[in-house]
Structures are given as structure tokens and as C-alpha cells.
C-alpha atoms as a PDB file:
ATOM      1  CA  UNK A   1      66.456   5.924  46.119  1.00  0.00           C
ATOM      2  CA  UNK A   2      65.819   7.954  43.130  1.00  0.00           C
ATOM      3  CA  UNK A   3      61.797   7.490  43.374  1.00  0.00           C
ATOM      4  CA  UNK A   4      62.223   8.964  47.134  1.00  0.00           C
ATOM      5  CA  UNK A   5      64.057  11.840  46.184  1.00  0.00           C
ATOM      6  CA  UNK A   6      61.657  12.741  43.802  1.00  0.00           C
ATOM      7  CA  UNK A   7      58.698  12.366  46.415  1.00  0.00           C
ATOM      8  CA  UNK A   8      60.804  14.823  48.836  1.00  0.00           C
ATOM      9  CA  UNK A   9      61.478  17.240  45.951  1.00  0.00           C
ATOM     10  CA  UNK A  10      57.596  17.163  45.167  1.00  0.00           C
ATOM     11  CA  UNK A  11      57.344  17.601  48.758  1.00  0.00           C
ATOM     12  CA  UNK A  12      59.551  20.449  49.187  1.00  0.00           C
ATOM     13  CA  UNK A  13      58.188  22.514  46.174  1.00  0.00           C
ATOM     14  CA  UNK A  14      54.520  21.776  47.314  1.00  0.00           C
ATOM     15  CA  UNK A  15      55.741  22.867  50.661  1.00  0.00           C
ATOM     16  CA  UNK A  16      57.148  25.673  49.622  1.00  0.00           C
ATOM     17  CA  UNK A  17      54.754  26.881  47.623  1.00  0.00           C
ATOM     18  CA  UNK A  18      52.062  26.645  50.470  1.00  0.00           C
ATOM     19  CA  UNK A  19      54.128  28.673  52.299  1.00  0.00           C
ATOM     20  CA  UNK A  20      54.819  31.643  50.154  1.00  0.00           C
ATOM     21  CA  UNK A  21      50.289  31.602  49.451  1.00  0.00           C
ATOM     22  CA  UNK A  22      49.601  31.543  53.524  1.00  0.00           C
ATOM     23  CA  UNK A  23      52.521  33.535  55.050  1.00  0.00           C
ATOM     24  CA  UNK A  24      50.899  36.362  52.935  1.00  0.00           C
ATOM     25  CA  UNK A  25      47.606  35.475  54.030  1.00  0.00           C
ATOM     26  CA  UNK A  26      49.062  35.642  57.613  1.00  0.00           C
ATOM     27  CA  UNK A  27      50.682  38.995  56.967  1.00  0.00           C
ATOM     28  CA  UNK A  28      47.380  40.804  56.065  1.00  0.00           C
ATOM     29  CA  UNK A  29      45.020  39.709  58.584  1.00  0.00           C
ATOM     30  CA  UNK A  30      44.482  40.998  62.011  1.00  0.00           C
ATOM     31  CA  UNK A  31      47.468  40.573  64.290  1.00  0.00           C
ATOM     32  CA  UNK A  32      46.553  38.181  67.500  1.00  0.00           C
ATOM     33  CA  UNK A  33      42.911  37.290  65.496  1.00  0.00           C
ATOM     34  CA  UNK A  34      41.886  33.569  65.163  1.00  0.00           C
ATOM     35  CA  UNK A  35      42.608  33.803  61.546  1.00  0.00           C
ATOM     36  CA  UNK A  36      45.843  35.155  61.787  1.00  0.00           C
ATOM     37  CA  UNK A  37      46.978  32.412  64.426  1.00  0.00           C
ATOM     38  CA  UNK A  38      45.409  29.474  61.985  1.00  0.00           C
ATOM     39  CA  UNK A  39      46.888  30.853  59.027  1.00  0.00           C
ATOM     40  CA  UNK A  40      50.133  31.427  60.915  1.00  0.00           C
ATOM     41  CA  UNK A  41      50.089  27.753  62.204  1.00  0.00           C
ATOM     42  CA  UNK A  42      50.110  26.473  58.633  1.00  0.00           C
ATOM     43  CA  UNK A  43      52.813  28.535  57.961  1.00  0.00           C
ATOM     44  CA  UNK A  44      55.049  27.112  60.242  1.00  0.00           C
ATOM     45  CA  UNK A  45      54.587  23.350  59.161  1.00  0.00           C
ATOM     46  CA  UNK A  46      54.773  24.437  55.638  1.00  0.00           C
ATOM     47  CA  UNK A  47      58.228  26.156  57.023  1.00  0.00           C
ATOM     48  CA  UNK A  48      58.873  22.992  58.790  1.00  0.00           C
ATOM     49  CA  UNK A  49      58.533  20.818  55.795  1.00  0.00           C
ATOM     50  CA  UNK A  50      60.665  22.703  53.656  1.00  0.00           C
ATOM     51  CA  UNK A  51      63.652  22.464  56.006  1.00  0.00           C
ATOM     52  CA  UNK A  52      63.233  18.609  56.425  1.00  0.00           C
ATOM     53  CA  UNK A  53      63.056  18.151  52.626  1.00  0.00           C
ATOM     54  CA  UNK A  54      66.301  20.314  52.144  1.00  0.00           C
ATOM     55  CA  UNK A  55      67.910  18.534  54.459  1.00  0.00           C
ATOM     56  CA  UNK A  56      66.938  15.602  53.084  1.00  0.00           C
ATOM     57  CA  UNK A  57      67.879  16.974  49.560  1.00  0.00           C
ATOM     58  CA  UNK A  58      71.181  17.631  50.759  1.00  0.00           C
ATOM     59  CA  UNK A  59      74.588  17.181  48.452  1.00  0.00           C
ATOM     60  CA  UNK A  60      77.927  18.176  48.722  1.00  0.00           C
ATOM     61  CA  UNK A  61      77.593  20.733  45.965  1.00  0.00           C
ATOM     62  CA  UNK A  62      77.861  24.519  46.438  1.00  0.00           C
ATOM     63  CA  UNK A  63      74.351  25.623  45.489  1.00  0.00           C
ATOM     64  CA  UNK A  64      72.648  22.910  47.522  1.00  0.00           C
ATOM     65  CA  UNK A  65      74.753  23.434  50.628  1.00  0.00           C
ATOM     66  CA  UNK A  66      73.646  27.086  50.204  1.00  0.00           C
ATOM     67  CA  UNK A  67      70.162  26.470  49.822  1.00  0.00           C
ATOM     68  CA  UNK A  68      70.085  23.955  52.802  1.00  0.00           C
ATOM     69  CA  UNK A  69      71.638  26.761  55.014  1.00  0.00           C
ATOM     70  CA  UNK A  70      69.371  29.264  54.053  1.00  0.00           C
ATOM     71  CA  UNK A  71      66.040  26.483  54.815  1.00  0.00           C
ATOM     72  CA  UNK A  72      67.950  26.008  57.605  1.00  0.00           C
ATOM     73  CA  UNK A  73      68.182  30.078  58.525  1.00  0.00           C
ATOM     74  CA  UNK A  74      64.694  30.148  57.291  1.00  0.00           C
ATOM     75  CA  UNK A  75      62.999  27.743  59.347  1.00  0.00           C
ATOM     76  CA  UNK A  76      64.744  29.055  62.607  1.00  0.00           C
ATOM     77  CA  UNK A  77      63.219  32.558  62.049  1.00  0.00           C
ATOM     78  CA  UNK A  78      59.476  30.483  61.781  1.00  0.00           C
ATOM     79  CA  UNK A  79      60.739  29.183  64.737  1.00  0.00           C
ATOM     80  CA  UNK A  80      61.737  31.440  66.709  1.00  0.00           C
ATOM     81  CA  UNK A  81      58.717  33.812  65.398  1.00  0.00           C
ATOM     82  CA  UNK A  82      56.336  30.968  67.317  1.00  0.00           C
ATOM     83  CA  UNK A  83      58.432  30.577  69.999  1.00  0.00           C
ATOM     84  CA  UNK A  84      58.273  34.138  71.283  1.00  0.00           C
ATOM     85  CA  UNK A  85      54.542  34.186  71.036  1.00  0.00           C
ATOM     86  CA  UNK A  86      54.344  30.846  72.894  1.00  0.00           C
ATOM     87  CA  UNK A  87      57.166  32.006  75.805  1.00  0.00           C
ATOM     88  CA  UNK A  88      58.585  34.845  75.075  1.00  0.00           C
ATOM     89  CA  UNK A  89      56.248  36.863  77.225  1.00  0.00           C
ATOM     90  CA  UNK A  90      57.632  35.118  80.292  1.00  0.00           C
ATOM     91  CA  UNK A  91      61.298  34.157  78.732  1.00  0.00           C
ATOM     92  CA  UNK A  92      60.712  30.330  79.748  1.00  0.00           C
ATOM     93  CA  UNK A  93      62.683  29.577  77.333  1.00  0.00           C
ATOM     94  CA  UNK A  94      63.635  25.463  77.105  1.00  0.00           C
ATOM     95  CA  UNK A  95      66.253  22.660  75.894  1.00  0.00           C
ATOM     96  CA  UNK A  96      64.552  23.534  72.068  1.00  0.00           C
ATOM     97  CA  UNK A  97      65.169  26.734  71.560  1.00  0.00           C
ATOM     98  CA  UNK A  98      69.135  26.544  72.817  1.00  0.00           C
ATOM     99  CA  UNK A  99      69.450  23.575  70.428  1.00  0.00           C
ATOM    100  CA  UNK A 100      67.352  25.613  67.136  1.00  0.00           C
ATOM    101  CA  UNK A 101      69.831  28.481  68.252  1.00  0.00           C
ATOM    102  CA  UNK A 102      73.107  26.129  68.213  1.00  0.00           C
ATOM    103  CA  UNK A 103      72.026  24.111  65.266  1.00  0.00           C
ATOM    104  CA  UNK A 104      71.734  28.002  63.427  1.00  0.00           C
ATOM    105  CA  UNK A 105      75.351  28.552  64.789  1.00  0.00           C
ATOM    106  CA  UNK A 106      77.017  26.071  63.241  1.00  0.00           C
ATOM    107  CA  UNK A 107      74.330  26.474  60.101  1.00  0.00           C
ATOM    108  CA  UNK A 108      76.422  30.165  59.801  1.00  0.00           C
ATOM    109  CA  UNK A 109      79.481  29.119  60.144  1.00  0.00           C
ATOM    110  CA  UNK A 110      79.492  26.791  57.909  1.00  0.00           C
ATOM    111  CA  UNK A 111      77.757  29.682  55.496  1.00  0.00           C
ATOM    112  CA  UNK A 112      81.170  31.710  56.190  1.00  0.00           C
ATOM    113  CA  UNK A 113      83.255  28.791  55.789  1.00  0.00           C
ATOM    114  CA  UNK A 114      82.488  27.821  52.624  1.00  0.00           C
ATOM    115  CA  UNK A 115      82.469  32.170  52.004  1.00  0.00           C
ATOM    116  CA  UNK A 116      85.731  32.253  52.603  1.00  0.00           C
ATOM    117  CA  UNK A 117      86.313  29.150  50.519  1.00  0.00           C
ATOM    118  CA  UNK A 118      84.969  30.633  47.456  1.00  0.00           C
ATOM    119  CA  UNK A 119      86.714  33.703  47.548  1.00  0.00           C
ATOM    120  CA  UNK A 120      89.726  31.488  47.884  1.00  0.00           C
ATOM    121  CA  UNK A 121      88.640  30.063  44.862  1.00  0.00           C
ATOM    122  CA  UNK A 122      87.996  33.666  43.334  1.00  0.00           C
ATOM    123  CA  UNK A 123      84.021  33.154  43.426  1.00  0.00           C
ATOM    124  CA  UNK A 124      82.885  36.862  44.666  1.00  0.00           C
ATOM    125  CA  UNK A 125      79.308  36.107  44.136  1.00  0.00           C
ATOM    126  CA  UNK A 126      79.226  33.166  46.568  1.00  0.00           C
ATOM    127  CA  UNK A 127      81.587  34.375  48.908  1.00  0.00           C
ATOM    128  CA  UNK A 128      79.300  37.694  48.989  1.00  0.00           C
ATOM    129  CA  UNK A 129      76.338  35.163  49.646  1.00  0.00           C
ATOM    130  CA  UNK A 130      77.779  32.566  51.918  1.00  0.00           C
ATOM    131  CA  UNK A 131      79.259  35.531  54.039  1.00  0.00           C
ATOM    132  CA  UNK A 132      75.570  37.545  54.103  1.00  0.00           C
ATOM    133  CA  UNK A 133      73.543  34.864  54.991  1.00  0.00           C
ATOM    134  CA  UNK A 134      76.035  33.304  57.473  1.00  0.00           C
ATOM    135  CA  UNK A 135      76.658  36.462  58.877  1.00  0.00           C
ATOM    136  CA  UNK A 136      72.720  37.053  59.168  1.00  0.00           C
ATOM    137  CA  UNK A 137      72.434  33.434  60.967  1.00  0.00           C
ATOM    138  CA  UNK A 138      75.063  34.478  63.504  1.00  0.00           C
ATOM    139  CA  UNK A 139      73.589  37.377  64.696  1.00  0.00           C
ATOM    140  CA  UNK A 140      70.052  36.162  65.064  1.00  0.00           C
ATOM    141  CA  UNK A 141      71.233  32.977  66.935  1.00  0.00           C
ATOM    142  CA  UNK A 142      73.947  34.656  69.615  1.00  0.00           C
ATOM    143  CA  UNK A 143      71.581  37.390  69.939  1.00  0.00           C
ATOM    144  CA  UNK A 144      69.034  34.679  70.850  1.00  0.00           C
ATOM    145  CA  UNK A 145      71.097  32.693  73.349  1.00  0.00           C
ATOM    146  CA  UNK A 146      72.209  36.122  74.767  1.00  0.00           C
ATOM    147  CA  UNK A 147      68.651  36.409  75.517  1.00  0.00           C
ATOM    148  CA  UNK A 148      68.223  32.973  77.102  1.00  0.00           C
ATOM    149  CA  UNK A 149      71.206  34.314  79.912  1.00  0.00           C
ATOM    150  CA  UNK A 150      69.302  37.425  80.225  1.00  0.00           C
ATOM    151  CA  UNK A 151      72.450  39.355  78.997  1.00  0.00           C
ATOM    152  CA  UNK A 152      69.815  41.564  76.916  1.00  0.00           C
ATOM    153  CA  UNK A 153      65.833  42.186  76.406  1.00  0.00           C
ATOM    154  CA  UNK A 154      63.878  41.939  72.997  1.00  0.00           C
ATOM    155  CA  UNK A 155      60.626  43.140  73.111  1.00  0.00           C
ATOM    156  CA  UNK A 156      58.727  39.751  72.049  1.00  0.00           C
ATOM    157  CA  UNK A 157      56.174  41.517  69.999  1.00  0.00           C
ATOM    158  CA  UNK A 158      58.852  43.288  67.665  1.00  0.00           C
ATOM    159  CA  UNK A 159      61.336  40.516  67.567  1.00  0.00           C
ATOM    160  CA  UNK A 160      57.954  38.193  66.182  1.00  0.00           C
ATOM    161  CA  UNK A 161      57.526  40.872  62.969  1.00  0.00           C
ATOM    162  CA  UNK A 162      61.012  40.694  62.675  1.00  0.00           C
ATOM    163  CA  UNK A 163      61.525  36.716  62.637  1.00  0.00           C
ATOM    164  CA  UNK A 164      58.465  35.955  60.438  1.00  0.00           C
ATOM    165  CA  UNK A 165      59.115  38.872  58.147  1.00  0.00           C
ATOM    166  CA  UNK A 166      62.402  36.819  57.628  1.00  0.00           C
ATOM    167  CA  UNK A 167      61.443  34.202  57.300  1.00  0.00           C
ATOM    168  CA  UNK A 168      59.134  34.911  54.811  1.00  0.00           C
ATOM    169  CA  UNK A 169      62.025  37.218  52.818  1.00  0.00           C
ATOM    170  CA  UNK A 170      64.222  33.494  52.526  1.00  0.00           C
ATOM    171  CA  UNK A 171      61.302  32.068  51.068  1.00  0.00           C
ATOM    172  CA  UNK A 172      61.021  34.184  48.467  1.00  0.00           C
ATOM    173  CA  UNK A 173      64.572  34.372  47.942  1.00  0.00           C
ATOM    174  CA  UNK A 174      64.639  30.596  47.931  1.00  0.00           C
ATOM    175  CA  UNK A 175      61.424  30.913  45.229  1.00  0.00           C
ATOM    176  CA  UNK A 176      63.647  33.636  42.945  1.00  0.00           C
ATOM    177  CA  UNK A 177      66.439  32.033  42.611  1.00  0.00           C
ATOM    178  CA  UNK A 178      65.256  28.869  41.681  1.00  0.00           C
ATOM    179  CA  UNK A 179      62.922  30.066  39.123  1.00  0.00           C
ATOM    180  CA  UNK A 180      64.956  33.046  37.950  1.00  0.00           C
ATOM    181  CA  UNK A 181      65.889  31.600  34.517  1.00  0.00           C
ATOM    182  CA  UNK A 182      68.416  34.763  33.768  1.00  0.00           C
ATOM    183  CA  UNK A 183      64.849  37.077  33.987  1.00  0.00           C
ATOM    184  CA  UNK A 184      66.301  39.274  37.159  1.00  0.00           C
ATOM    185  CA  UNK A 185      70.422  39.596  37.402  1.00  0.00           C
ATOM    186  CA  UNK A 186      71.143  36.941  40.436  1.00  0.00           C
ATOM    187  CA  UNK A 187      72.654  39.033  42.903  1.00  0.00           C
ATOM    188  CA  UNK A 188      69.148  40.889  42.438  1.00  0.00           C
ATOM    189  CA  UNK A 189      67.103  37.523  43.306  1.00  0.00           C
ATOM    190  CA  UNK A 190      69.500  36.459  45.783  1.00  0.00           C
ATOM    191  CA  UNK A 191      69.886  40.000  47.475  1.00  0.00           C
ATOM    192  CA  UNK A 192      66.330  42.171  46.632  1.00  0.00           C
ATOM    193  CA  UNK A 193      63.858  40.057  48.578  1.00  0.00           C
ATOM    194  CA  UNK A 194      66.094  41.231  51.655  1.00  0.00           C
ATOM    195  CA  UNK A 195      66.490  44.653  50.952  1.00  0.00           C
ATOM    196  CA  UNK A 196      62.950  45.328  50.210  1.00  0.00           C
ATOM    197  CA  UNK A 197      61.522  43.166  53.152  1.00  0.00           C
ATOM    198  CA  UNK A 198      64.051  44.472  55.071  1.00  0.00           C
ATOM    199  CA  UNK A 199      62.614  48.202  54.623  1.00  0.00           C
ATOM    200  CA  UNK A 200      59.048  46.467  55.216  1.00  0.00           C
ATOM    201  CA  UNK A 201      59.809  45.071  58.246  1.00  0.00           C
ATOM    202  CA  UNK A 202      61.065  48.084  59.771  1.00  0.00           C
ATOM    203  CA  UNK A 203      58.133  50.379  58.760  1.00  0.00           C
ATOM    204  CA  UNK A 204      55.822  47.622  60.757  1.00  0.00           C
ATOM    205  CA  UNK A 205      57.866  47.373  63.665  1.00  0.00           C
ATOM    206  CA  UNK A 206      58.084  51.176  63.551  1.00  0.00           C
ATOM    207  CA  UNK A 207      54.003  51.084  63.513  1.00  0.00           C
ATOM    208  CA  UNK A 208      53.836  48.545  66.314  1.00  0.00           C
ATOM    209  CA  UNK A 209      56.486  50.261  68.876  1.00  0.00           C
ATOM    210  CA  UNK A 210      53.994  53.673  68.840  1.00  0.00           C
ATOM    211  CA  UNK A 211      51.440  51.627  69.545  1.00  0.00           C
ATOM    212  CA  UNK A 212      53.286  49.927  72.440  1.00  0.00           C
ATOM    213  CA  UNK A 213      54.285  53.271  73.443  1.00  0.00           C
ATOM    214  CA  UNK A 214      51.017  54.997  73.491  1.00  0.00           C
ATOM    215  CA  UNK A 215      49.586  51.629  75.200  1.00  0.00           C
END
């Protein structure tokens, strides 16, 4: 047992690492190229292998149920990111992308659960984490199923920056905090890789929507 978790902890750091090289790759060439689609492909199974390895990883202990829930949170956006190039155009959406978007339900509230757990316990840096993140996972996932009912409209093109922008932001949170070693404060790894994607990823939507516009 202990040789196998060492092989999926190999895995998952190789994974990950992969990841973090070719989503920037992805990022900086041509939108809708050739290359951006391969390099975007590998992305995704890089994204797909670090959820199964977390999973796989998983314990019972604070940190690790946190960093599941975030591979978890992470590997929906990747998901979803795919999925609205693939049928988000026509909204044929299918029995996967209801169960990604339930599976990321219960993935947040169990984020806000064990929130409001910690600040039971007096733990304001978790419970400021767990309730972030879970809240984050909420949103994305009813918003999504609210889609699938036609209840509201996301423009496919937008809601793609948006998903693999986040997804990409968890990674590097992910990559932070486990390689921090007291350099940054940790509510600055845990927290800056959102706030400074976040501002990102609005500036390209923001670039993208004139360009629908004036299309």
C-alpha cells in the first residue's frame, strides 16, 4: 500500500507539474489554432490526472480534504472549459456534465461544512478558506445546471476564458501552497493566485466581448 501511494504521489506532482508548463503554453498561443487545441488537450488530462491522484491521496485530515476539494473544483473548471467548446455552442448538454456539476455541489458543501467546522473550532484561516473555495464551487456548479434548464445564457466563448483561467489559478494555488515553505504569508499563497488571475481573466474576457461585439 505504501509503494502505491508513493507511485500516485509521483503521479500527481508529475501531473501537476505538466499542467502548470502547458496551460501557459495554451494561454499564449492563438485562440481556436491547432496548437492551442493540442496544447489545451494535454492540459486537460494533466488536469484529469491530478484530480484522480488526489482523490486517491485522500485522508481524513483537514489540509488533504482541502486540497482534494480544490482538485476537485479545479478539474471541473478544465471540464467544463472543454465542455463548452465541445457543446456549448448548441447547449446539448448530457448525463456528464449534470453529474461533474452535482459531484462539484456536494464538493462545496462539504468545503463550507468543514468552514463552519473550523470556525467552531476557532480556526479563521480555514474557515476563511473552506468558506471561499466552497462558496466559489457553488456558484460555478448551480450556475451551470441553471444553464442546463435554460433558466439563463452564458456566452460559451467567455464562460471558456473564465473556466480555464480557473482552473489554471487552483493550480497554482495548489503549487504555492505546497511549496511555500513560510517564503509568502499563507493567506497570500492560498488567496493571491485568485486575486491576480481573477483581474487577468476579466481584462481577457473584456478583450474578447468587443470583439464579439464588433463581430
Amino acid at each position: 500500500m505504501e509503494k502505491f501511494l508513493t507511485a500516485v504521489l509521483i503521479l500527481h506532482i508529475v501531473s501537476g507539474l505538466t499542467a502548470l508548463v502547458v496551460g501557459l503554453i495554451a494561454m499564449f498561443t492563438p485562440k481556436g489554432s491547432p496548437k492551442h487545441t493540442l496544447w489545451g488537450r494535454i492540459y486537460y488530462y494533466a488536469m484529469m490526472l491530478v484530480a484522480i491522484t488526489a482523490v486517491l491521496r485522500f485522508k481524513n485530515e483537514t489540509r488533504l480534504v482541502f486540497l482534494t476539494c480544490i482538485a476537485v473544483f479545479s478539474f471541473y473548471n478544465t471540464f467544463t472549459g472543454r465542455r463548452l467548446v465541445l457543446v456549448g455552442r448548441k447547449n446539448n448538454w448530457q448525463a456528464q456534465d449534470w453529474g461533474a456539476a452535482l459531484i462539484t455541489v456536494v464538493s462545496g458543501i462539504v468545503m463550507i461544512a468543514y468552514g463552519v467546522w473550523a470556525y467552531q473550532q476557532g480556526i479563521t484561516f480555514y474557515f476563511v478558506l473552506f468558506g471561499l473555495f466552497g462558496l466559489f464551487s457553488l456558484i460555478i456548479a448551480i450556475s451551470d445546471i441553471l444553464t442546463f434548464i435554460g433558466k439563463i445564457n452564458q456566452p460559451w466563448m467567455l464562460n471558456h476564458i473564465s473556466r480555464m483561467g480557473g482552473s489554471y489559478i487552483a493550480t497554482v494555488t495548489a503549487f504555492l501552497v505546497v511549496n511555500n515553505h513560510n517564503v509568502l504569508p499563507s493567506l497570500v499563497a492560498w488567496i493571491g493566485p485568485g486575486v491576480i488571475g481573477g483581474v487577468i481573466i476579466g481584462r481577457v474576457r473584456r478583450k474578447y466581448k468587443l470583439k464579439m461585439q464588433k463581430a
